[in-house]
N, C-alpha and C. Protein backbone atom coordinates (compact mmCIF):
# COMPACT_ATOMS: atom_id res chain seq x y z
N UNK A 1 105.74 102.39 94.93
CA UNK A 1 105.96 102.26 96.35
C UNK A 1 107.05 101.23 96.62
N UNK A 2 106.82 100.30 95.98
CA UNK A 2 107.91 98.83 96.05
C UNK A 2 109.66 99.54 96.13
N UNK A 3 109.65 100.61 94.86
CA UNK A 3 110.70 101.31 94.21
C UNK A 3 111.23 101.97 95.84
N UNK A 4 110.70 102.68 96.63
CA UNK A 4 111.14 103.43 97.66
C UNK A 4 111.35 102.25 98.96
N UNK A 5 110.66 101.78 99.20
CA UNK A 5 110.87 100.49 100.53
C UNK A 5 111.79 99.63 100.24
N UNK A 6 112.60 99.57 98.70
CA UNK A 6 113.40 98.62 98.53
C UNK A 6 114.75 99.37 98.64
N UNK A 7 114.84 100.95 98.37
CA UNK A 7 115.64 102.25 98.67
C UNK A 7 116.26 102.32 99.93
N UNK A 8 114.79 101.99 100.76
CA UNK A 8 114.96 101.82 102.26
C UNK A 8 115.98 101.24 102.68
N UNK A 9 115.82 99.57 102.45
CA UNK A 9 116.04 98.55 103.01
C UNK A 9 117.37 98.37 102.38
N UNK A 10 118.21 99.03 101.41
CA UNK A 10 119.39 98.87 100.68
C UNK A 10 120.12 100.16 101.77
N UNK A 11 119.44 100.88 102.15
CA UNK A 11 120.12 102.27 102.59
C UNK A 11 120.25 101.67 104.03
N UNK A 12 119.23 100.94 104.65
CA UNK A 12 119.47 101.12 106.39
C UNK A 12 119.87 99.37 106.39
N UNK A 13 119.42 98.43 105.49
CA UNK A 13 119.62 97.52 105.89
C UNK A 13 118.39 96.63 106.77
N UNK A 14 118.97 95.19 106.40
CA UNK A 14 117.64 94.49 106.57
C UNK A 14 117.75 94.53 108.40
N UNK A 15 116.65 94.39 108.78
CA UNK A 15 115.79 94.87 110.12
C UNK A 15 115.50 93.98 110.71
N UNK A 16 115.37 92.78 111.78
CA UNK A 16 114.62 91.96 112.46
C UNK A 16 113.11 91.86 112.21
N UNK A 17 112.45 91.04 111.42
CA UNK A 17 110.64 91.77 111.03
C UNK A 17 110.45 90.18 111.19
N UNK A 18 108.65 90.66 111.34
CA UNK A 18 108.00 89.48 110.89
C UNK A 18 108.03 88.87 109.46
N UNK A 19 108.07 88.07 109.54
CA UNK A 19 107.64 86.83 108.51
C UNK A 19 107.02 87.62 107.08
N UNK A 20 105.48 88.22 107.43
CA UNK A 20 105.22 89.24 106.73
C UNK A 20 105.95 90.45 106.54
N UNK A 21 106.71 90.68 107.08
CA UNK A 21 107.44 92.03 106.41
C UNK A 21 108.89 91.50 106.38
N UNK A 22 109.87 90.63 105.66
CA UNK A 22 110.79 90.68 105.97
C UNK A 22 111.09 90.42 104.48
N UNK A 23 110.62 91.16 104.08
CA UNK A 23 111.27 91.32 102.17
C UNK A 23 110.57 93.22 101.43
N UNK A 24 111.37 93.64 101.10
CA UNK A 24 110.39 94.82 100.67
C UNK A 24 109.54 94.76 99.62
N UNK A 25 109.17 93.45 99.01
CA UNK A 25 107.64 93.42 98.26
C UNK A 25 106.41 92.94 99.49
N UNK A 26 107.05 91.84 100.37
CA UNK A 26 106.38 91.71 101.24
C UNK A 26 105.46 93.04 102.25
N UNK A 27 106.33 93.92 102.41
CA UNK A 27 106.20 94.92 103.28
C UNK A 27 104.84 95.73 102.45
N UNK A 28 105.74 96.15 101.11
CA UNK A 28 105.02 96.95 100.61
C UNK A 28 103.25 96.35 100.60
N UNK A 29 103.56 95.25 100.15
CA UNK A 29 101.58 94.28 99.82
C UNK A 29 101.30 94.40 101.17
N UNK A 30 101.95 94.46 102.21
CA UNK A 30 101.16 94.51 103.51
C UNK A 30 100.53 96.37 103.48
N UNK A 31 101.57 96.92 103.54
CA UNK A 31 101.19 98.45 103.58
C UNK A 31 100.03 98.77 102.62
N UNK A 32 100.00 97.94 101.68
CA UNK A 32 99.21 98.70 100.67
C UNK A 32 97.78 98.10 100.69
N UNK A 33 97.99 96.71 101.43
CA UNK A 33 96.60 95.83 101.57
C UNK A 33 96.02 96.56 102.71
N UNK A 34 96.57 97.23 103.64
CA UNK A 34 96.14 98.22 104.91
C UNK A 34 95.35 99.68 104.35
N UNK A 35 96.16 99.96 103.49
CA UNK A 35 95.56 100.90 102.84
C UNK A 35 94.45 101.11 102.07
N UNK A 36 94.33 100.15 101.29
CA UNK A 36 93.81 100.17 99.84
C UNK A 36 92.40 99.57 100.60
N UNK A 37 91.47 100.36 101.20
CA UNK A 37 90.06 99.99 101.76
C UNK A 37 89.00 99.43 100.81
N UNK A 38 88.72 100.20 99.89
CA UNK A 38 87.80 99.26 98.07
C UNK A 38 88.52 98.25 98.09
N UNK A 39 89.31 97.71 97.96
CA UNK A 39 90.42 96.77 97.61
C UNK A 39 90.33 96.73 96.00
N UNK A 40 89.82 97.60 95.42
CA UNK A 40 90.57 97.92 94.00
C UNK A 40 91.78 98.11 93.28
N UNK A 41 92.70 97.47 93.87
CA UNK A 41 94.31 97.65 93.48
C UNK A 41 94.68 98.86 93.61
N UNK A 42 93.99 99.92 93.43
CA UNK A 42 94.58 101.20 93.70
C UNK A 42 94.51 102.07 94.97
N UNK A 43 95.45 102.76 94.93
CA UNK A 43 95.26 103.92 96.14
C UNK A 43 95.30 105.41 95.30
N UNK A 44 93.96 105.51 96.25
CA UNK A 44 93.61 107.07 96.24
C UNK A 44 94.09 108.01 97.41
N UNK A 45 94.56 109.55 96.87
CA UNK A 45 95.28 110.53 97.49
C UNK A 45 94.34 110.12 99.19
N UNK A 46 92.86 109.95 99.09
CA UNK A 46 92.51 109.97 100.23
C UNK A 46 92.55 108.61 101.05
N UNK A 47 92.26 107.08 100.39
CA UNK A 47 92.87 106.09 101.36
C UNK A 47 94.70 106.02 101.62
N UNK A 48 95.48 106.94 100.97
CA UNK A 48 96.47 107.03 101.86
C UNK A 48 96.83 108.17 102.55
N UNK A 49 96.05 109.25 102.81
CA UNK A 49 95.82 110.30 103.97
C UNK A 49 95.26 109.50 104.89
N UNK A 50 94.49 108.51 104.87
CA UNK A 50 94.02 108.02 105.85
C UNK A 50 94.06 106.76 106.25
N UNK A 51 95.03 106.19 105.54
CA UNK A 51 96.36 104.99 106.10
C UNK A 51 96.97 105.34 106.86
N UNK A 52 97.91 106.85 106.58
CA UNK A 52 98.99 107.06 106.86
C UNK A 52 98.62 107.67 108.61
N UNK A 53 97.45 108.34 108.86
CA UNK A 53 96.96 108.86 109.95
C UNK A 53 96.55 107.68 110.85
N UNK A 54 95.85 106.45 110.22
CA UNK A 54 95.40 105.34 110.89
C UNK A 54 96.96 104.87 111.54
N UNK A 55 97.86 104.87 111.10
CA UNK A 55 99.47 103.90 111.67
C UNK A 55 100.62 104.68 111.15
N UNK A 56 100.88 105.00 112.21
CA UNK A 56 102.19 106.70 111.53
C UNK A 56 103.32 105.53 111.20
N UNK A 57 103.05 104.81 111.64
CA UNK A 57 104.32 103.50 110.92
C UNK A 57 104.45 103.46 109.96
N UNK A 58 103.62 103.78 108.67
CA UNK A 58 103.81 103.97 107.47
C UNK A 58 104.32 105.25 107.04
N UNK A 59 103.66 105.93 107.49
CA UNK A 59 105.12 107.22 107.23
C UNK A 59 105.96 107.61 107.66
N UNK A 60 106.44 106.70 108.47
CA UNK A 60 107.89 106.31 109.36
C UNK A 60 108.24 105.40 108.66
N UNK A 61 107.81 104.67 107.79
CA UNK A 61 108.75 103.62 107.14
C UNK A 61 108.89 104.43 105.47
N UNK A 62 108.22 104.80 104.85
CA UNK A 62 108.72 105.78 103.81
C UNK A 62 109.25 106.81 103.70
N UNK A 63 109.39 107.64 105.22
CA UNK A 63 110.61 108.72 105.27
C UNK A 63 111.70 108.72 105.22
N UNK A 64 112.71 109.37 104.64
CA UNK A 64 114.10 109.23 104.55
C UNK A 64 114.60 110.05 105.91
N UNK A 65 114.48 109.90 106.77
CA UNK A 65 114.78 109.88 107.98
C UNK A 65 114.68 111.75 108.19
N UNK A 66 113.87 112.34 108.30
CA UNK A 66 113.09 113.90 108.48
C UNK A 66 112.28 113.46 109.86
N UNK A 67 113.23 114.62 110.73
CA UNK A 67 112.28 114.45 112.09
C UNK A 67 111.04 115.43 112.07
C-alpha cells in the first residue's frame, strides 16, 4: 500500500494535509489503522471492502484518477 500512496504523491504532488497525513507512510498507517479492525497487522479482502465503503476517501486516495 505504502508502494502506491507514495506513486500518488510523486505523480500529483504534495497536498496541504494534516500533520497526520502529510508524508505517504504517515497516510498509509493512518488508512490502514482505520481499516485494520482485529488490529492484527493485517488486512483482510473484507476489512478493506468495508473501510473502503465506511470513507470513499480511501478509494479516492488510491485511484489513479478513474471517474
Amino acid at each position: 500500500m505504502y508502494n502506491i500512496v507514495d506513486a500518488i504523491y510523486q505523480m500529483v504532488g504534495q497536498q496541504p494535509q494534516t500533520e497526520d497525513e502529510n508524508t505517504p507512510q504517515k497516510r498509509v498507517d493512518k488508512i490502514f489503522d482505520q481499516m485494520d479492525k482485529n488490529h492484527d497487522d493485517r488486512l483482510t479482502l473484507e476489512e478493506f471492502r468495508e473501510g473502503s465503503k465506511a470513507d470513499p476517501r480511501i478509494v479516492q486516495a488510491l485511484s489513479l484518477g478513474g471517474d
